[in-house]
Protein backbone atom coordinates (compact mmCIF):
# COMPACT_ATOMS: atom_id res chain seq x y z
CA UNK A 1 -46.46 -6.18 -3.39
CA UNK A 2 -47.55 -2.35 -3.20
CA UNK A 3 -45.93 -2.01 -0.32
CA UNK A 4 -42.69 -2.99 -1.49
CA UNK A 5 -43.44 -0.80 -4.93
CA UNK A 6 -43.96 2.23 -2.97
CA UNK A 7 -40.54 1.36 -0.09
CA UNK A 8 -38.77 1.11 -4.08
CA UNK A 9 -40.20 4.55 -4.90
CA UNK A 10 -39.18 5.94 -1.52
CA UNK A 11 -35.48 4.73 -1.59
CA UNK A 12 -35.05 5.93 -5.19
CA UNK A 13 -36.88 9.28 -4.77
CA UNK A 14 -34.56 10.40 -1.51
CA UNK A 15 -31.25 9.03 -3.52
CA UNK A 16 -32.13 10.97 -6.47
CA UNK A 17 -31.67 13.77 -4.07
CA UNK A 18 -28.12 12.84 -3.67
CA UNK A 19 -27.26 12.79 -7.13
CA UNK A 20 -29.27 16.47 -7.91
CA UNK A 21 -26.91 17.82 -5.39
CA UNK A 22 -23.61 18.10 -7.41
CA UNK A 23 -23.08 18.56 -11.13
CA UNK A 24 -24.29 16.06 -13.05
CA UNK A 25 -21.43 15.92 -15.74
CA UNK A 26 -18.91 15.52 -12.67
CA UNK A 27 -17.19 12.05 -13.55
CA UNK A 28 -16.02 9.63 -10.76
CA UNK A 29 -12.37 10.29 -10.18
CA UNK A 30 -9.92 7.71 -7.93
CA UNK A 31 -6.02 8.04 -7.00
CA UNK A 32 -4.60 5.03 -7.05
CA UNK A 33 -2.18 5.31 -4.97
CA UNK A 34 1.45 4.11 -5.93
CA UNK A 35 3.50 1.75 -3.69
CA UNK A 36 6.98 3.26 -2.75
CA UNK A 37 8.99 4.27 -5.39
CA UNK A 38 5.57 3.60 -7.56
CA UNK A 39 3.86 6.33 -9.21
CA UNK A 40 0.14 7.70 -8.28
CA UNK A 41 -2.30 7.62 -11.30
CA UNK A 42 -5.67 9.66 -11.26
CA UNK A 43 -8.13 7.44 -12.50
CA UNK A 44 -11.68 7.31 -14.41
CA UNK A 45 -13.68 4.87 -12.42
CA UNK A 46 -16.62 2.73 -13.56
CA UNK A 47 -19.38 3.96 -10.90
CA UNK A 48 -21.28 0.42 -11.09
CA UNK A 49 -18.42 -1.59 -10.37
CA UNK A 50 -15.70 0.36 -8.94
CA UNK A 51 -13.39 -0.20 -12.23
CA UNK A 52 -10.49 1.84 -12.78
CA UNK A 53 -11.93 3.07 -17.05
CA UNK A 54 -7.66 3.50 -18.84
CA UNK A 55 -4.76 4.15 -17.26
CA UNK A 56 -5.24 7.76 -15.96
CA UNK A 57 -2.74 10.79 -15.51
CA UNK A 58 0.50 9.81 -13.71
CA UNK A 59 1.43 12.17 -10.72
CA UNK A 60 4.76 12.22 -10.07
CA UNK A 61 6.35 9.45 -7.10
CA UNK A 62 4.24 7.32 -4.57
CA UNK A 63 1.84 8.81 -1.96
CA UNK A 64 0.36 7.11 1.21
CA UNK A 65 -2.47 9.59 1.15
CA UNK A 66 -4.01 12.58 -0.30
CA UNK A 67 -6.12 15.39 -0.19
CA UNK A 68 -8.59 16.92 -2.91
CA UNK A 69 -11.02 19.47 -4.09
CA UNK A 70 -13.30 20.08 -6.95
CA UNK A 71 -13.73 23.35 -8.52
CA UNK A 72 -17.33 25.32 -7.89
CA UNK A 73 -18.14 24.25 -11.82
CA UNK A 74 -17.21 20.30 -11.30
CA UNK A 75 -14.90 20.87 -14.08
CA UNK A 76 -11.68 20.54 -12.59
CA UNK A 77 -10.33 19.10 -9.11
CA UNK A 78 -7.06 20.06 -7.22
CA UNK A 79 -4.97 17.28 -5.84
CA UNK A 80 -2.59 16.49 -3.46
CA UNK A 81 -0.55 13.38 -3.27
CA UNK A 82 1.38 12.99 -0.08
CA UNK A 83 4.66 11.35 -1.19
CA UNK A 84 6.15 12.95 2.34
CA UNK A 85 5.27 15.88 4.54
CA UNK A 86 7.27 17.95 2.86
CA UNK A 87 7.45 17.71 -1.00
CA UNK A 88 3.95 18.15 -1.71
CA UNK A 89 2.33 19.88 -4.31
CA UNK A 90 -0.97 20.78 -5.46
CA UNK A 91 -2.08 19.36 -8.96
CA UNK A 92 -4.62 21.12 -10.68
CA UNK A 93 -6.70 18.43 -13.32
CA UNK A 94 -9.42 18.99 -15.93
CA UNK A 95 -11.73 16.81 -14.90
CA UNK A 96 -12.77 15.58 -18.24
CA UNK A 97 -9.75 15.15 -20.28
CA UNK A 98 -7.34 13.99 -17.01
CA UNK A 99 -4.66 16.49 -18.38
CA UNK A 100 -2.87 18.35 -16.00
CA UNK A 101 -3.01 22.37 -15.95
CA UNK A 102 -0.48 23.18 -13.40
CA UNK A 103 1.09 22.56 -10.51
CA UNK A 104 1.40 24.55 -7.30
CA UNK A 105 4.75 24.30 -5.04
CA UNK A 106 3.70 24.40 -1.08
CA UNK A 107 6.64 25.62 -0.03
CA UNK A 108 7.59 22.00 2.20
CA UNK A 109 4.05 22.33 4.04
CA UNK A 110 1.96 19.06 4.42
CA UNK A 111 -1.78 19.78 3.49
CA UNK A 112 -4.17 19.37 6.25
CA UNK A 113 -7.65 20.05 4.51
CA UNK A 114 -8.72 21.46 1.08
CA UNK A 115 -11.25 22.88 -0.20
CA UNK A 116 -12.07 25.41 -4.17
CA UNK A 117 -14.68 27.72 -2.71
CA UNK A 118 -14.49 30.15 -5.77
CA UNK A 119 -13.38 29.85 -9.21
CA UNK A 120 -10.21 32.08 -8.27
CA UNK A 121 -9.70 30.70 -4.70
CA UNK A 122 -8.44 27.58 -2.96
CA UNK A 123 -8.16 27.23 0.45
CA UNK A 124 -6.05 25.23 2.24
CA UNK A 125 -4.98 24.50 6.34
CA UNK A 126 -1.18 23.13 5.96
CA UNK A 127 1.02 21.97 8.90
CA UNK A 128 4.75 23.16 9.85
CA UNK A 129 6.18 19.91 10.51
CA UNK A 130 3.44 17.44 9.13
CA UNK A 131 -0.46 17.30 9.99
CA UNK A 132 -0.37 14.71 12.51
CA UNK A 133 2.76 15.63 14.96
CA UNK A 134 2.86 18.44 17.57
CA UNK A 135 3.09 22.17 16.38
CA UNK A 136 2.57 25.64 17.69
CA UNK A 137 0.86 27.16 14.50
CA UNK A 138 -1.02 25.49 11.05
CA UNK A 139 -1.12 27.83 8.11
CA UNK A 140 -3.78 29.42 6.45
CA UNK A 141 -2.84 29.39 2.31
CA UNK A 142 -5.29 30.91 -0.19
CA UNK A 143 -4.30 29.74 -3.36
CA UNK A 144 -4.71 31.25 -7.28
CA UNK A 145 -5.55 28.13 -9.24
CA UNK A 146 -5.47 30.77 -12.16
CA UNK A 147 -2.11 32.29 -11.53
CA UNK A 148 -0.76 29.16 -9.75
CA UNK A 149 0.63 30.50 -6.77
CA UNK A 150 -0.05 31.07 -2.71
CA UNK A 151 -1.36 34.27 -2.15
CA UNK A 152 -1.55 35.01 0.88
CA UNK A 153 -0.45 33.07 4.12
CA UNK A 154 -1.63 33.55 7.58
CA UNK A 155 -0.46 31.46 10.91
CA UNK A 156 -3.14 30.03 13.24
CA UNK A 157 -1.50 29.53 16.59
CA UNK A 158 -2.50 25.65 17.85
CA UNK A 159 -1.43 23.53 20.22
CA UNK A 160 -0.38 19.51 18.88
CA UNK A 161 -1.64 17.96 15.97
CA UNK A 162 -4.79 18.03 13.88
CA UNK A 163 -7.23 15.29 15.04
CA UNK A 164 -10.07 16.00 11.99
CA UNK A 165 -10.94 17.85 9.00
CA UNK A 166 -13.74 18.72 6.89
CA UNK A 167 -15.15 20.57 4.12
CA UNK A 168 -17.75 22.95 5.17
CA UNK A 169 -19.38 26.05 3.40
CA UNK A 170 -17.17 28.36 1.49
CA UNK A 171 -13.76 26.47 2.87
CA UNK A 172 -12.16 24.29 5.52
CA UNK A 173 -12.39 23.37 8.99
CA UNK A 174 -10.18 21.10 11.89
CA UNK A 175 -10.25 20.59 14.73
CA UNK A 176 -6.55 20.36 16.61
CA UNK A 177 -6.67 19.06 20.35
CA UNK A 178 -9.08 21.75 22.05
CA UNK A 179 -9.23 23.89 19.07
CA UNK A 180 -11.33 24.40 15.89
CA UNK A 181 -10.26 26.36 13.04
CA UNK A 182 -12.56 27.98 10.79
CA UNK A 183 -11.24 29.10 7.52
CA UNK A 184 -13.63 30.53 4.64
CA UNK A 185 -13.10 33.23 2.33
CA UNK A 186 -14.63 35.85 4.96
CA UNK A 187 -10.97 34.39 6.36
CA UNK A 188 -9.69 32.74 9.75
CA UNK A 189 -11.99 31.96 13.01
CA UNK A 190 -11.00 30.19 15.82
CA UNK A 191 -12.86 28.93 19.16
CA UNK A 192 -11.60 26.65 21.96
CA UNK A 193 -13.17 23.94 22.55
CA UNK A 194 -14.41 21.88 25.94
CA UNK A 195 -11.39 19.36 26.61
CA UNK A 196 -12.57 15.92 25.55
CA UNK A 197 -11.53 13.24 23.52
CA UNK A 198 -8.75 13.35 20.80
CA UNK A 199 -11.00 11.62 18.19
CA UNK A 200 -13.35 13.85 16.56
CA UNK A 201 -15.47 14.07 13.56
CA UNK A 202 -16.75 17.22 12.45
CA UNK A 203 -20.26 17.88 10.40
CA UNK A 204 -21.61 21.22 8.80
CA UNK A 205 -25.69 22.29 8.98
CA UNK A 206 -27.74 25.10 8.33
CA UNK A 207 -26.84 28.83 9.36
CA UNK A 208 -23.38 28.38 8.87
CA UNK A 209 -23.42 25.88 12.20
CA UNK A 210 -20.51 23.44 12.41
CA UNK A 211 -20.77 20.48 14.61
CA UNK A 212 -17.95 18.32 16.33
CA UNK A 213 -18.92 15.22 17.38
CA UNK A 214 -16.52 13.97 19.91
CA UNK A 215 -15.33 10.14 20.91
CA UNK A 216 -16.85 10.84 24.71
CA UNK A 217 -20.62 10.98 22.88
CA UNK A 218 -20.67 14.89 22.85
CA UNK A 219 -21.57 17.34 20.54
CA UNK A 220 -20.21 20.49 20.33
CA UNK A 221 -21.68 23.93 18.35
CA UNK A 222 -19.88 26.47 16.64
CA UNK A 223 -22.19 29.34 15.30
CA UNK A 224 -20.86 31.91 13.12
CA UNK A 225 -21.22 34.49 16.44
CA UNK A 226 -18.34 32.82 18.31
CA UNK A 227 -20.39 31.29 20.35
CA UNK A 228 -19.67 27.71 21.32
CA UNK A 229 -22.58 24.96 23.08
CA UNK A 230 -21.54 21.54 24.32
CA UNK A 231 -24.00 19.03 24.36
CA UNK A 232 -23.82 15.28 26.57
CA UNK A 233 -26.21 12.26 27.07
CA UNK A 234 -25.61 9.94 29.83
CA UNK A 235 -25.79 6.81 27.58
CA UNK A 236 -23.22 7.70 25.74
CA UNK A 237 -20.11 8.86 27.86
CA UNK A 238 -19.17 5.63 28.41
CA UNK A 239 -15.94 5.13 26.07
CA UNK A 240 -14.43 1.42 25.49
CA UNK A 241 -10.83 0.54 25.44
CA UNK A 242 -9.76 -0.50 22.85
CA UNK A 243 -8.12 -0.39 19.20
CA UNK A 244 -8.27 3.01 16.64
CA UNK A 245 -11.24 4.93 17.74
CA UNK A 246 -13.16 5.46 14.51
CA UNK A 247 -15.95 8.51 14.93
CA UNK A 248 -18.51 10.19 12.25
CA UNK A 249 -20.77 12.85 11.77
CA UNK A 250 -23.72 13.50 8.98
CA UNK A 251 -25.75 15.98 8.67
CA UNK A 252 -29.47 15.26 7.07
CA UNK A 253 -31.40 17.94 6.88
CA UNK A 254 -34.41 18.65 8.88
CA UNK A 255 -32.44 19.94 11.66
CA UNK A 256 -30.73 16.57 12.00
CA UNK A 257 -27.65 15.08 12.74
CA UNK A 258 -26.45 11.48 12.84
CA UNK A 259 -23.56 10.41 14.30
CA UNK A 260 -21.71 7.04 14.97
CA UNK A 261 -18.55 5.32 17.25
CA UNK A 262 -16.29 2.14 16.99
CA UNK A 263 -12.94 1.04 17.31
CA UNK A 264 -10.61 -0.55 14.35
CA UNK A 265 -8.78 -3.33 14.58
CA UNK A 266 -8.53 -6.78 16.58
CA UNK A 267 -10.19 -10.00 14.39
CA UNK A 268 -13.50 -7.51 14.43
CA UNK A 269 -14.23 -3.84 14.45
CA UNK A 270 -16.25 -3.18 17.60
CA UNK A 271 -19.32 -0.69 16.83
CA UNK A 272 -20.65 1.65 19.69
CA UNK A 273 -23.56 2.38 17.53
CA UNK A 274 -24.79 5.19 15.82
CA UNK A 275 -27.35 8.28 17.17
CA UNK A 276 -29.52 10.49 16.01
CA UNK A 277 -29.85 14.29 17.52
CA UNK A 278 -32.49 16.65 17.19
CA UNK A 279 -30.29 20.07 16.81
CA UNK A 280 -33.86 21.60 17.99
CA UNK A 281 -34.54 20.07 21.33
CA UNK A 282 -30.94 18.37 21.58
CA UNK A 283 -33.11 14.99 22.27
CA UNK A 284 -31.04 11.69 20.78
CA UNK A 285 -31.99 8.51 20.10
CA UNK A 286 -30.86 5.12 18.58
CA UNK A 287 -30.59 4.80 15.45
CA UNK A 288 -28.66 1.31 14.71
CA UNK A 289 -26.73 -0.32 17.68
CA UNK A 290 -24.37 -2.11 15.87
CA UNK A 291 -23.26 0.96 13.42
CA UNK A 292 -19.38 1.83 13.53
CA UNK A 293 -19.74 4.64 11.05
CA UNK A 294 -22.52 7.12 9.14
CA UNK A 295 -22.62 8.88 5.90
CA UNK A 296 -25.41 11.02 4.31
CA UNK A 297 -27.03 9.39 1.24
CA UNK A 298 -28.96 12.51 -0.14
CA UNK A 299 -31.93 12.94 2.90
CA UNK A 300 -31.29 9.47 4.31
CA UNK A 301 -28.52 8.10 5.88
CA UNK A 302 -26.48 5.05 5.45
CA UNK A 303 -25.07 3.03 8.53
CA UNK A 304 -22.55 0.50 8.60
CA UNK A 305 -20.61 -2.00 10.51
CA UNK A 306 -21.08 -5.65 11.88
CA UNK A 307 -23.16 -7.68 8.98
CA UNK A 308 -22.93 -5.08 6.46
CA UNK A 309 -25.19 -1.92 5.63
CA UNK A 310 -28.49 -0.22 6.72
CA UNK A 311 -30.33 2.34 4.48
CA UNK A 312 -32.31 4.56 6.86
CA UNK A 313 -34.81 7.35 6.36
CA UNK A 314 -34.05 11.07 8.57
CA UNK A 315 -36.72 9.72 10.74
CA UNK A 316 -35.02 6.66 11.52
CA UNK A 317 -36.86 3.46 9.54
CA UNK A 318 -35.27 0.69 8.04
CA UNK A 319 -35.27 1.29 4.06
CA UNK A 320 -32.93 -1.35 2.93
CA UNK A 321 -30.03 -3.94 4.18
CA UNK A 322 -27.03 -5.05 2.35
CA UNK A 323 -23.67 -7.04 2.59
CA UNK A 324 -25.08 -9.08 5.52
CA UNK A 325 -22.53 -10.95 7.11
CA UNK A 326 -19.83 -8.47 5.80
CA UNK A 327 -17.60 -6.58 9.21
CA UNK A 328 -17.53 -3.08 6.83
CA UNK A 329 -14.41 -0.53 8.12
CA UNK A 330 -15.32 2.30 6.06
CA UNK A 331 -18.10 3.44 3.61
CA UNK A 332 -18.26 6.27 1.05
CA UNK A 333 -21.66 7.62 -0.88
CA UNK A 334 -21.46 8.60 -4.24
CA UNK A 335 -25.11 9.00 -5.86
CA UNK A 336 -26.82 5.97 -5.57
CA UNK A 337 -24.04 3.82 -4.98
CA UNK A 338 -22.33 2.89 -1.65
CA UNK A 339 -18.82 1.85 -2.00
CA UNK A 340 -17.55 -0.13 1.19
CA UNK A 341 -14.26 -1.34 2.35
CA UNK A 342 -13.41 -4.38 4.11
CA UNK A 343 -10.28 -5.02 5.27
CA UNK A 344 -8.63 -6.08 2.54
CA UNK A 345 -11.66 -6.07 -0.21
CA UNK A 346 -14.52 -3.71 -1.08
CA UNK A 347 -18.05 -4.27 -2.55
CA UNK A 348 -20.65 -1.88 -4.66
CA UNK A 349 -24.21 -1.81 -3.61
CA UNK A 350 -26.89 0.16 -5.53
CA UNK A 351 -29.17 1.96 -2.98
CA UNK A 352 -31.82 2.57 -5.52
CA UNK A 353 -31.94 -1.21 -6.84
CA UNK A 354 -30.06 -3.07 -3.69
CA UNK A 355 -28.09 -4.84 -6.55
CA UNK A 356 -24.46 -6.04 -5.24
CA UNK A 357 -21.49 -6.33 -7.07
CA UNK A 358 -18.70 -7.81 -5.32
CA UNK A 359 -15.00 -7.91 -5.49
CA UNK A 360 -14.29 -4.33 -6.26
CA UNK A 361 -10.66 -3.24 -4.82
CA UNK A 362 -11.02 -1.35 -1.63
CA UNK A 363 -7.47 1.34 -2.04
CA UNK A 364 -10.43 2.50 -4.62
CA UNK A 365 -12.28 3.01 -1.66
CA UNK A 366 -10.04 5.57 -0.02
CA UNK A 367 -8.98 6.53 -2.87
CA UNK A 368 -12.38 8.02 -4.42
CA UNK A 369 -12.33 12.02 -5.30
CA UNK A 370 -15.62 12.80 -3.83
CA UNK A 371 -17.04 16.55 -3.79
């Protein structure tokens, strides 16, 4: 009985560590995305059970995706739904009262990655002709949320399409084929990349490094110095055939990173597991062999997959398992909840309690506004 006490106490002391890490007036914040010729609504969610709380602020026509950021205070996010690639526009919504303050015209570019570094500045990598389809050059707009305008604009020459985004420290970064693009408010890096795999997921650590973890098992280095470090195991270069490679990357702290592989798709998702790397010595090890995907859960780290969720500490033991028997597609951390998608439903779990409620909708899922 003390034992389990104290495993409690653990789970709920590393979570709390999640939820110290934003601003804690920051509400819960969903698009529901609008079927076509439907509208998009931006939505107060219910954090326990993944409720949509009144109908939200309409956004004007349908989207089939998005992209977001919340402001350095937490009291206002920027949105944009993705009707087409080339009538976006950038929303800019108090957080508390759902009201809109403006909008932003993006001049027929399609929004790559986002990110509101500075009260006064948001950053933004846009495509030409549409994120995901071949192009020379992605643009490099620094926005006035205040004055509601682009100012500034600055080409980054590429070659095809962007294959992953992320938020890192003080702005954006992708990665498009053999390229990753850098862009902070110190302005526009690039580095070419080792050719590997198209599928890439891309993590953020200390000293500025930025990580791309690649569908081959690598792991590649950016430092802030240009310089770039690849880094290979032999048990993991092996890559199966199969459906929609599915790759991701968390960093935990403690000069470590976790990172995970699977393919979509099929009557089951097939995990390739999920690995933990020593950024130190570069040493990796397993951490859950039937993981398709990671995500950081304030200095743990949550894996999922086949028969549900694991709860793991940064060294690697088994805190907590949930949503046995459940074949999860995608998971997203919020606190101390885990919301997780199914193919066609989604479920709640409480990593502090291991309560479960079920039969939450899972376009809530991908739809979640998360910092």
């Amino acid at each position: 009985m003390r034992s389990s006490l104290a495993l409690v106490a653990a789970v709920a002391a590393g979570v709390a560590a999640a939820a110290s890490a934003g601003p804690a007036s920051t509400p819960l914040l969903a698009l529901q995305l609008g079927g076509l010729d439907e509208s998009s609504y931006l939505v107060r969610v219910d954090p326990r059970k993944l409720e949509p709380m009144g109908t939200g602020l309409r956004l004007p026509g349908w989207a089939f995706g998005f992209r977001a950021a919340w402001s350095p205070t937490g009291d206002a996010v920027a949105v944009v739904p993705k009707p087409d690639e080339t009538k976006e526009r950038l929303h800019l919504v108090d957080a508390a009262t759902l009201r809109l303050r403006g909008k932003v015209a993006l001049e027929g570019h399609d929004v790559c990655a986002l990110a509101w570094p500075a009260p006064r500045t948001i950053l933004a990598l846009a495509g030409e002709h549409g994120c995901y389809n071949e192009q020379r050059r992605l643009l490099a707009l620094r926005i006035d949320p205040v004055a509601k305008r682009i100012v500034s604009q600055v080409a980054v020459p590429v070659d095809w399409s962007v294959d992953a985004v992320a938020t890192v420290p003080g702005g954006v970064a992708a990665v498009v084929r053999d390229t990753l693009v850098v862009f902070t408010t110190r302005g526009v890096r690039r580095a070419k990349l080792p050719s590997g795999s198209v599928a890439a997921a891309i993590a953020s650590g200390t000293r500025d490094r930025i990580f791309v973890a690649g569908f081959d098992g690598s792991v590649t280095t950016w430092t802030p110095d240009g310089r770039v470090d690849v880094h290979r195991w032999r048990a993991t270069a092996s890559v199966t055939k199969g459906n929609t490679p599915a790759i991701s990357a968390a960093w935990l702290g403690g000069e470590t990173l976790a990172i995970a592989r699977g393919r979509l798709g099929g009557p089951r998702n097939l995990p390739l597991g999920a690995r933990l790397v020593d950024t130190r010595t570069w040493r990796s090890r397993v951490l859950d062999g039937s993981a398709l995907g990671v995500a950081r859960a304030g200095d743990r780290v949550v894996a999922w997959g086949r028969d549900g969720l694991r709860l793991y500490a940064r060294d690697g033991r088994l805190l907590r398992r949930a949503l046995r028997g459940a074949d999860l597609r995608y998971v997203r951390i919020r606190d101390r909840y885990a919301y997780a998608a199914e193919e066609a439903s989604a479920d709640v779990v409480d990593l502090v309690s291991g309560r479960e409620p079920r039969g939450a909708d899972s376009n809530l899922v991908y739809g979640l506004l998360l910092p």
